[in-house]
C-alpha atoms as a PDB file:
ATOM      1  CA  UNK A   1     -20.696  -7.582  18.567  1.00  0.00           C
ATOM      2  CA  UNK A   2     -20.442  -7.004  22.666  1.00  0.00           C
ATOM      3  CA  UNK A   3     -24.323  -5.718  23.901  1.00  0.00           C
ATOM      4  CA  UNK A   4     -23.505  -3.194  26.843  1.00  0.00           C
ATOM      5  CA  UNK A   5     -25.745  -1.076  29.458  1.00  0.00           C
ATOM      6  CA  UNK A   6     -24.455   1.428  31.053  1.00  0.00           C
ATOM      7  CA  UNK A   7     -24.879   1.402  34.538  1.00  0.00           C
ATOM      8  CA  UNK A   8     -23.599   4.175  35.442  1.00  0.00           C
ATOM      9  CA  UNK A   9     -20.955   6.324  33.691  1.00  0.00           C
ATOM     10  CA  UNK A  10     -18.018   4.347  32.863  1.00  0.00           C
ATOM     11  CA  UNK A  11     -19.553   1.303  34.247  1.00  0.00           C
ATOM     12  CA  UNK A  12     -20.967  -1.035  32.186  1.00  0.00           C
ATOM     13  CA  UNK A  13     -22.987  -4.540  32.131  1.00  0.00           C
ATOM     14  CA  UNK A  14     -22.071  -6.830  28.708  1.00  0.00           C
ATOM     15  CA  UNK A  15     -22.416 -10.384  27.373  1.00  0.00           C
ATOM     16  CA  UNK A  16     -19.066 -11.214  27.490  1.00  0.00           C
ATOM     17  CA  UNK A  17     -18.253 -14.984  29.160  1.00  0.00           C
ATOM     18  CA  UNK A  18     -14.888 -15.923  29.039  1.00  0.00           C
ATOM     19  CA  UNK A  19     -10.664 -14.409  28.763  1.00  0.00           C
ATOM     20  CA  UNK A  20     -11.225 -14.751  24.807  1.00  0.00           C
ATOM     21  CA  UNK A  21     -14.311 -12.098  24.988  1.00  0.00           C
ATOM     22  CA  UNK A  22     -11.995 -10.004  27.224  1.00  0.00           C
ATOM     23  CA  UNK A  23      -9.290  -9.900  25.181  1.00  0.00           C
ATOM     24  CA  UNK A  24     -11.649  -8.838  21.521  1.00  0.00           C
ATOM     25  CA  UNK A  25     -13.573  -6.677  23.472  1.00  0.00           C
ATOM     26  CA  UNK A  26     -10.025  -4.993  24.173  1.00  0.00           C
ATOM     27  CA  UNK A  27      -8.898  -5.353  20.845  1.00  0.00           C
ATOM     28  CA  UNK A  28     -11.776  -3.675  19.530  1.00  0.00           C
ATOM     29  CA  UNK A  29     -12.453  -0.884  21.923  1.00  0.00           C
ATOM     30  CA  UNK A  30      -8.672   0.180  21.384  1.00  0.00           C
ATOM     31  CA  UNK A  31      -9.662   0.481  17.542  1.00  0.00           C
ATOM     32  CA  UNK A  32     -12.173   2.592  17.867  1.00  0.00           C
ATOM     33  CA  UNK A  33     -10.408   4.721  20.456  1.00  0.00           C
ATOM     34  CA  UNK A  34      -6.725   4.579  19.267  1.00  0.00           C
ATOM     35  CA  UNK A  35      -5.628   3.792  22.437  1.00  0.00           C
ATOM     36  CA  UNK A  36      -3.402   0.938  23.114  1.00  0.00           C
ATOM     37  CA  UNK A  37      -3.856  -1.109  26.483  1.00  0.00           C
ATOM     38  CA  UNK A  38      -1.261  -3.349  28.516  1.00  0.00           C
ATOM     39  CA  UNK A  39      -2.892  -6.117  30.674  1.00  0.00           C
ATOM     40  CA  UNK A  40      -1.428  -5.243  34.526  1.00  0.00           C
ATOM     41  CA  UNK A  41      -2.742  -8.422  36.033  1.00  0.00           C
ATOM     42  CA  UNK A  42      -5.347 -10.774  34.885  1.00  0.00           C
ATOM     43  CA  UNK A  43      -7.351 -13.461  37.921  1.00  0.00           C
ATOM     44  CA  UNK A  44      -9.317 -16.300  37.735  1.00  0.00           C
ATOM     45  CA  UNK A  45     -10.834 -17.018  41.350  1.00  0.00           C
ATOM     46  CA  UNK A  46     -13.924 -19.123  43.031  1.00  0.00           C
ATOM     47  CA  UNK A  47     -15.941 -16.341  42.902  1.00  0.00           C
ATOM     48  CA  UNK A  48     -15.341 -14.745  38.903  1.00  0.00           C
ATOM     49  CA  UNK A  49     -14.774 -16.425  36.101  1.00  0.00           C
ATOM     50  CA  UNK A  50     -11.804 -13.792  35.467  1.00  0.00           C
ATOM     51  CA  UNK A  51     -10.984 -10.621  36.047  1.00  0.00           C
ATOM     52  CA  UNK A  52      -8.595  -8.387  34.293  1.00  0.00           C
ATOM     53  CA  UNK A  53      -7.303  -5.351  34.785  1.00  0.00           C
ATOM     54  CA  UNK A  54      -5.962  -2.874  31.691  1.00  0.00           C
ATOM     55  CA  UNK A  55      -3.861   0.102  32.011  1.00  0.00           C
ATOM     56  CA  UNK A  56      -2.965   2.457  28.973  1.00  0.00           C
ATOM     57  CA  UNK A  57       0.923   2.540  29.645  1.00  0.00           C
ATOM     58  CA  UNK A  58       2.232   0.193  32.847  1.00  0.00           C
ATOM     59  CA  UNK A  59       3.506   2.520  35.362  1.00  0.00           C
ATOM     60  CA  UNK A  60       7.254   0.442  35.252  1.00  0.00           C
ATOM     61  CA  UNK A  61       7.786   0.577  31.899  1.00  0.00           C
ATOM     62  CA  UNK A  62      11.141   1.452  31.251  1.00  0.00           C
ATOM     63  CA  UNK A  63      10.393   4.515  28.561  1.00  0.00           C
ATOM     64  CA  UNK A  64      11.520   7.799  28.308  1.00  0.00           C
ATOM     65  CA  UNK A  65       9.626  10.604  29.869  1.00  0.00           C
ATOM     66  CA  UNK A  66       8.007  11.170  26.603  1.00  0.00           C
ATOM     67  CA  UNK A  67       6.148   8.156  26.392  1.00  0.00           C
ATOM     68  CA  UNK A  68       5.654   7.459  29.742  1.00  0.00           C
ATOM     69  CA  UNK A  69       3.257   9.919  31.227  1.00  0.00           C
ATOM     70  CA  UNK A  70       1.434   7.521  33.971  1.00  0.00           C
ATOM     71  CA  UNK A  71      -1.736   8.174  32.527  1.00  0.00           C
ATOM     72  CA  UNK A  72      -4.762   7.465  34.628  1.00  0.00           C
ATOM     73  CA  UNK A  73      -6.625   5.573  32.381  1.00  0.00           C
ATOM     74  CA  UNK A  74      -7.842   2.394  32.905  1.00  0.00           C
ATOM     75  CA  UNK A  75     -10.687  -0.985  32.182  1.00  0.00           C
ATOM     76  CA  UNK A  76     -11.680  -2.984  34.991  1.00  0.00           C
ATOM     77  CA  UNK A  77     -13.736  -6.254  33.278  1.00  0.00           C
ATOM     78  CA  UNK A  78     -15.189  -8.950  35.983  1.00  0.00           C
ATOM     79  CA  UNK A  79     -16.934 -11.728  34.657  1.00  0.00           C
ATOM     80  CA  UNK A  80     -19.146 -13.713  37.482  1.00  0.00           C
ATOM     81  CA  UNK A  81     -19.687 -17.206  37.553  1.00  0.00           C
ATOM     82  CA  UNK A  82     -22.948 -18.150  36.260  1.00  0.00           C
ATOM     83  CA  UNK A  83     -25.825 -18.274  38.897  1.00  0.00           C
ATOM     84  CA  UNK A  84     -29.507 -17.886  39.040  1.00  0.00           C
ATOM     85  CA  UNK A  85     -28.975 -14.399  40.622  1.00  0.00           C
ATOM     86  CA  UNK A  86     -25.857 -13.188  37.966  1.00  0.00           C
ATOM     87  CA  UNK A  87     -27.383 -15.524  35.152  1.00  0.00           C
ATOM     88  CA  UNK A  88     -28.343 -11.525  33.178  1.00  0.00           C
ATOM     89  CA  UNK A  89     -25.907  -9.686  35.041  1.00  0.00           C
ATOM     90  CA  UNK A  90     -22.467 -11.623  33.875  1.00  0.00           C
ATOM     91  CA  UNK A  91     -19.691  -8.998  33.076  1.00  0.00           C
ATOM     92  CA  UNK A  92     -19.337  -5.911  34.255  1.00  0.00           C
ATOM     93  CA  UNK A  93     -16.876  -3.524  32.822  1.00  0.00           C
ATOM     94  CA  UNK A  94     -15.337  -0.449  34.731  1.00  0.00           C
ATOM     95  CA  UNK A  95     -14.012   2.267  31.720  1.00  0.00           C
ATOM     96  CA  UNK A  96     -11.980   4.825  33.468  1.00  0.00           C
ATOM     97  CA  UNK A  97     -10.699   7.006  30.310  1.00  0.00           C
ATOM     98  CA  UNK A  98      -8.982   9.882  32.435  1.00  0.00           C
ATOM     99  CA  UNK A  99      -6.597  10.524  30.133  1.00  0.00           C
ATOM    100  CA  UNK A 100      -3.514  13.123  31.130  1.00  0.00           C
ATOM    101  CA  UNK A 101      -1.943  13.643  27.355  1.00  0.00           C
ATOM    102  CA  UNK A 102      -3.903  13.814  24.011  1.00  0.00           C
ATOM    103  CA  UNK A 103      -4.718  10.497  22.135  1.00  0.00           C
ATOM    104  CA  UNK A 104      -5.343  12.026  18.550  1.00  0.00           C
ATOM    105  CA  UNK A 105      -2.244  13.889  18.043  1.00  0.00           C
ATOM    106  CA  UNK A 106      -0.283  12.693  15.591  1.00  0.00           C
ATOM    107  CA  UNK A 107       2.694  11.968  17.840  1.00  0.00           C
ATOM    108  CA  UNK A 108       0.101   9.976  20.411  1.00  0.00           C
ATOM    109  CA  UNK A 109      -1.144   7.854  17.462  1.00  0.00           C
ATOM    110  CA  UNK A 110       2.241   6.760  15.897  1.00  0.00           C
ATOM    111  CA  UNK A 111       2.903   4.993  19.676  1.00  0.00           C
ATOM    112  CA  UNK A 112       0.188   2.616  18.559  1.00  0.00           C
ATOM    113  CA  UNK A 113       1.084  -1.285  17.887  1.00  0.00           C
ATOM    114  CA  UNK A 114       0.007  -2.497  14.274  1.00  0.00           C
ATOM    115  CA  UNK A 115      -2.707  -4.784  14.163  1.00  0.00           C
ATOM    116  CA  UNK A 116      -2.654  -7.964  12.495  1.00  0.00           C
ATOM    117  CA  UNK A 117      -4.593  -7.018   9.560  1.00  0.00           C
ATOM    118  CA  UNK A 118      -1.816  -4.467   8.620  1.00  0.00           C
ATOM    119  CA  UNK A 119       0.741  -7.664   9.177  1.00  0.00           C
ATOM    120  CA  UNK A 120      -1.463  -9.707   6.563  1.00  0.00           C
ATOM    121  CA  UNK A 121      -1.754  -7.211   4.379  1.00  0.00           C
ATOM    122  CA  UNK A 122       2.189  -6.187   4.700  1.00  0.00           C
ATOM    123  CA  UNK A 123       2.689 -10.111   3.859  1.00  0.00           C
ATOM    124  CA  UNK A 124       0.355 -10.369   0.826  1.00  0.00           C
ATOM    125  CA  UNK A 125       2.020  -6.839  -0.429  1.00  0.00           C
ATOM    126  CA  UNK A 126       5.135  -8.792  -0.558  1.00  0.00           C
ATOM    127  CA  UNK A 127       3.983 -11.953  -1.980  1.00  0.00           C
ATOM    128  CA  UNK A 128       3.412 -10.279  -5.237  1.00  0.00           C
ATOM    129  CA  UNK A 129       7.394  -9.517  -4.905  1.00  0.00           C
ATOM    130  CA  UNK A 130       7.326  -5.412  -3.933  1.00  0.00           C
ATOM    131  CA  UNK A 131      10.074  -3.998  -2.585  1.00  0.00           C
ATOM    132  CA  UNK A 132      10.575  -2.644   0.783  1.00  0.00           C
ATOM    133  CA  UNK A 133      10.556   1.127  -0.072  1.00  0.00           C
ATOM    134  CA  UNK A 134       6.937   0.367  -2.188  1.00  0.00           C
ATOM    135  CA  UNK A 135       5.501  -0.822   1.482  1.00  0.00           C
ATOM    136  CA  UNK A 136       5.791   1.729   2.912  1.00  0.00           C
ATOM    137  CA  UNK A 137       3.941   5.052   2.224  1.00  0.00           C
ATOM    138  CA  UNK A 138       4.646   8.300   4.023  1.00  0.00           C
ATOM    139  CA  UNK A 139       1.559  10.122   2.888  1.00  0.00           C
ATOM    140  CA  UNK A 140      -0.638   7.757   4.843  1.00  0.00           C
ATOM    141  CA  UNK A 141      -2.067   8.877   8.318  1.00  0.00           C
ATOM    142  CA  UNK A 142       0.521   8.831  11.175  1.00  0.00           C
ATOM    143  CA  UNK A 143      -1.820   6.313  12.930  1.00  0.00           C
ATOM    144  CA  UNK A 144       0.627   3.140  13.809  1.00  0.00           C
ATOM    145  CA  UNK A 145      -2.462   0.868  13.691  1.00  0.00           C
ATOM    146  CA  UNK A 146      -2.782   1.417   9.795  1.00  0.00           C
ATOM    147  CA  UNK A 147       0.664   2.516   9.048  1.00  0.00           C
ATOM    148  CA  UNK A 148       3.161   0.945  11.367  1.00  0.00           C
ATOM    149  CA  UNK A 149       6.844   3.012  11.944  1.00  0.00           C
ATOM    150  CA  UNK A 150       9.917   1.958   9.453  1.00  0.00           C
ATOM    151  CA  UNK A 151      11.415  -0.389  11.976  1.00  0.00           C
ATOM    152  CA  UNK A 152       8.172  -2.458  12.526  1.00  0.00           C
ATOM    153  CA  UNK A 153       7.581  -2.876   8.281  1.00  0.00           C
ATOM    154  CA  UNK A 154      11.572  -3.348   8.437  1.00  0.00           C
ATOM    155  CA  UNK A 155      11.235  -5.999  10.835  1.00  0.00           C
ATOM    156  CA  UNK A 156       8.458  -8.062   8.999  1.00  0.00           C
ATOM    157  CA  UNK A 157      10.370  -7.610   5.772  1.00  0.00           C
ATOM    158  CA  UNK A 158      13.508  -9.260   8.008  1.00  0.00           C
ATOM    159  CA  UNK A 159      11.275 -12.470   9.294  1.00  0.00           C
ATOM    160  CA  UNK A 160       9.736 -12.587   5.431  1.00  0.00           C
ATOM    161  CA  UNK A 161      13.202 -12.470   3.681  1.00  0.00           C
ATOM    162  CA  UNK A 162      14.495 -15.302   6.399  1.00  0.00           C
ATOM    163  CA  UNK A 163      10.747 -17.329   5.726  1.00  0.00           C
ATOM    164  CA  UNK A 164      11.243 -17.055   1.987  1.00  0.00           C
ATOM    165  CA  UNK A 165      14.464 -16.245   0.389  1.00  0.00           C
ATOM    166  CA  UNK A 166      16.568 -18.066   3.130  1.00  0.00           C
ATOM    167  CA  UNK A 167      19.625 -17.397   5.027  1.00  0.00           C
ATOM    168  CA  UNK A 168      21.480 -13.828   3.586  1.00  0.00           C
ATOM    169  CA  UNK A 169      24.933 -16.132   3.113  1.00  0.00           C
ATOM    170  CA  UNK A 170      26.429 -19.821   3.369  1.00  0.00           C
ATOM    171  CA  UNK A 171      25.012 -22.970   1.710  1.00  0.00           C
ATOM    172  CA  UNK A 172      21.311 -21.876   2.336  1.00  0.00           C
ATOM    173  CA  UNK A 173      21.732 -19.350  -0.033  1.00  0.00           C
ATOM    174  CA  UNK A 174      22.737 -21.142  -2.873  1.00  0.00           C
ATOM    175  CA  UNK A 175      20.093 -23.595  -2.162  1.00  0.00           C
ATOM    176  CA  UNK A 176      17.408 -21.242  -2.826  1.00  0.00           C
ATOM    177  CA  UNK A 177      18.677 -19.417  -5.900  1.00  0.00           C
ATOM    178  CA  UNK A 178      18.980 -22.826  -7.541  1.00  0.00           C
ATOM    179  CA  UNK A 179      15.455 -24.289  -6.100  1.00  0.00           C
ATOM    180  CA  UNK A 180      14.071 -20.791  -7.580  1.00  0.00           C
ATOM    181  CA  UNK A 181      15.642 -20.951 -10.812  1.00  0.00           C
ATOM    182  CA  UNK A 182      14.199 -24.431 -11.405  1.00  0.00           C
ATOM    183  CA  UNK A 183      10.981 -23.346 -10.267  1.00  0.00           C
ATOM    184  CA  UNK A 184      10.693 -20.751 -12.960  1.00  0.00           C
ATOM    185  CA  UNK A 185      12.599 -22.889 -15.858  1.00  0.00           C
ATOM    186  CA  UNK A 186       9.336 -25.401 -15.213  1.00  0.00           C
ATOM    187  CA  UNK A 187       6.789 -22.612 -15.227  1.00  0.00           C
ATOM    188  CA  UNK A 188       8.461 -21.188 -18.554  1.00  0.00           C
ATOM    189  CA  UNK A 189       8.509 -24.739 -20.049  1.00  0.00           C
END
């Protein structure tokens, strides 16, 4: 999807031309790496198109000493403004990956976010009317970016009960149960 050369190591040149690009190439490298990364500032100027800087963990995070280990690693990604002397030479991105705790424990990879596809698919699961404790399975890897942590799944399930079965009491309630049970009297009819 991105072409890169390496420069030099950890520096490299790419195709990417605009905040979008930045932000799949991100999205993307942190799959492959199962690393998650926290945008620390992001510029535009007269002289780049952007420039944004990523950091695994943000130094003032306010996490216990467990998950905040002020890791070193970090991507640099400047994109130039197109002239005749950076019209092949565009993007550069600076991969730092020093870092200071293990990303493929277990314990590293349940820190993860979801991704979106795991959201969709969490949504479709209970479309077809499954029940909380069927979401979830415990066998599954402890990687958070295929199977997210009980409160995440228990969150979604919250915002997809509210979506589609309503408030949990007053008039909304009733509401539903009878706008349900007229739906399936004219399916069964």
């Amino acid at each position: 999807m991105f072409g890169l050369i390496e420069i030099k190591p950890g520096t490299f040149r790419g195709n990417l031309v605009n905040e979008v690009d930045i932000n799949e190439y991100i999205k993307s490298y942190s799959l492959k790496t199962n690393t998650s990364w926290c945008v620390v500032s992001s510029k535009m100027s007269t002289r780049f198109v952007c420039r944004s800087f990523h950091k695994k963990t943000p130094k003032e995070n306010n996490k216990g000493k467990s998950k905040n280990s002020d890791c070193r690693a970090k991507i640099e990604i400047l994109i130039k403004l197109s002239t005749k002397d950076t019209n092949k030479k565009r993007s550069v991105i600076s991969i730092q990956n020093d870092h200071n705790h293990t990303v493929v424990s277990g314990e590293a990879l349940s820190y993860l976010r979801p991704t979106i596809d795991v959201n969709i698919q969490f949504e479709a699961i209970h479309e077809e009317n499954i029940e909380l404790k069927h979401g979830i399975n415990s066998t599954e890897l402890t990687n958070a970016h295929i199977n997210p942590k009980y409160r995440t799944v228990r969150y979604w399930y919250d915002e997809w009960k509210k979506l589609y079965l309503g408030p949990h009491s007053g008039i909304g309630v009733n509401k539903n149960m009878i706008f349900q049970y007229e739906i399936n009297k004219a399916q069964n009819n």
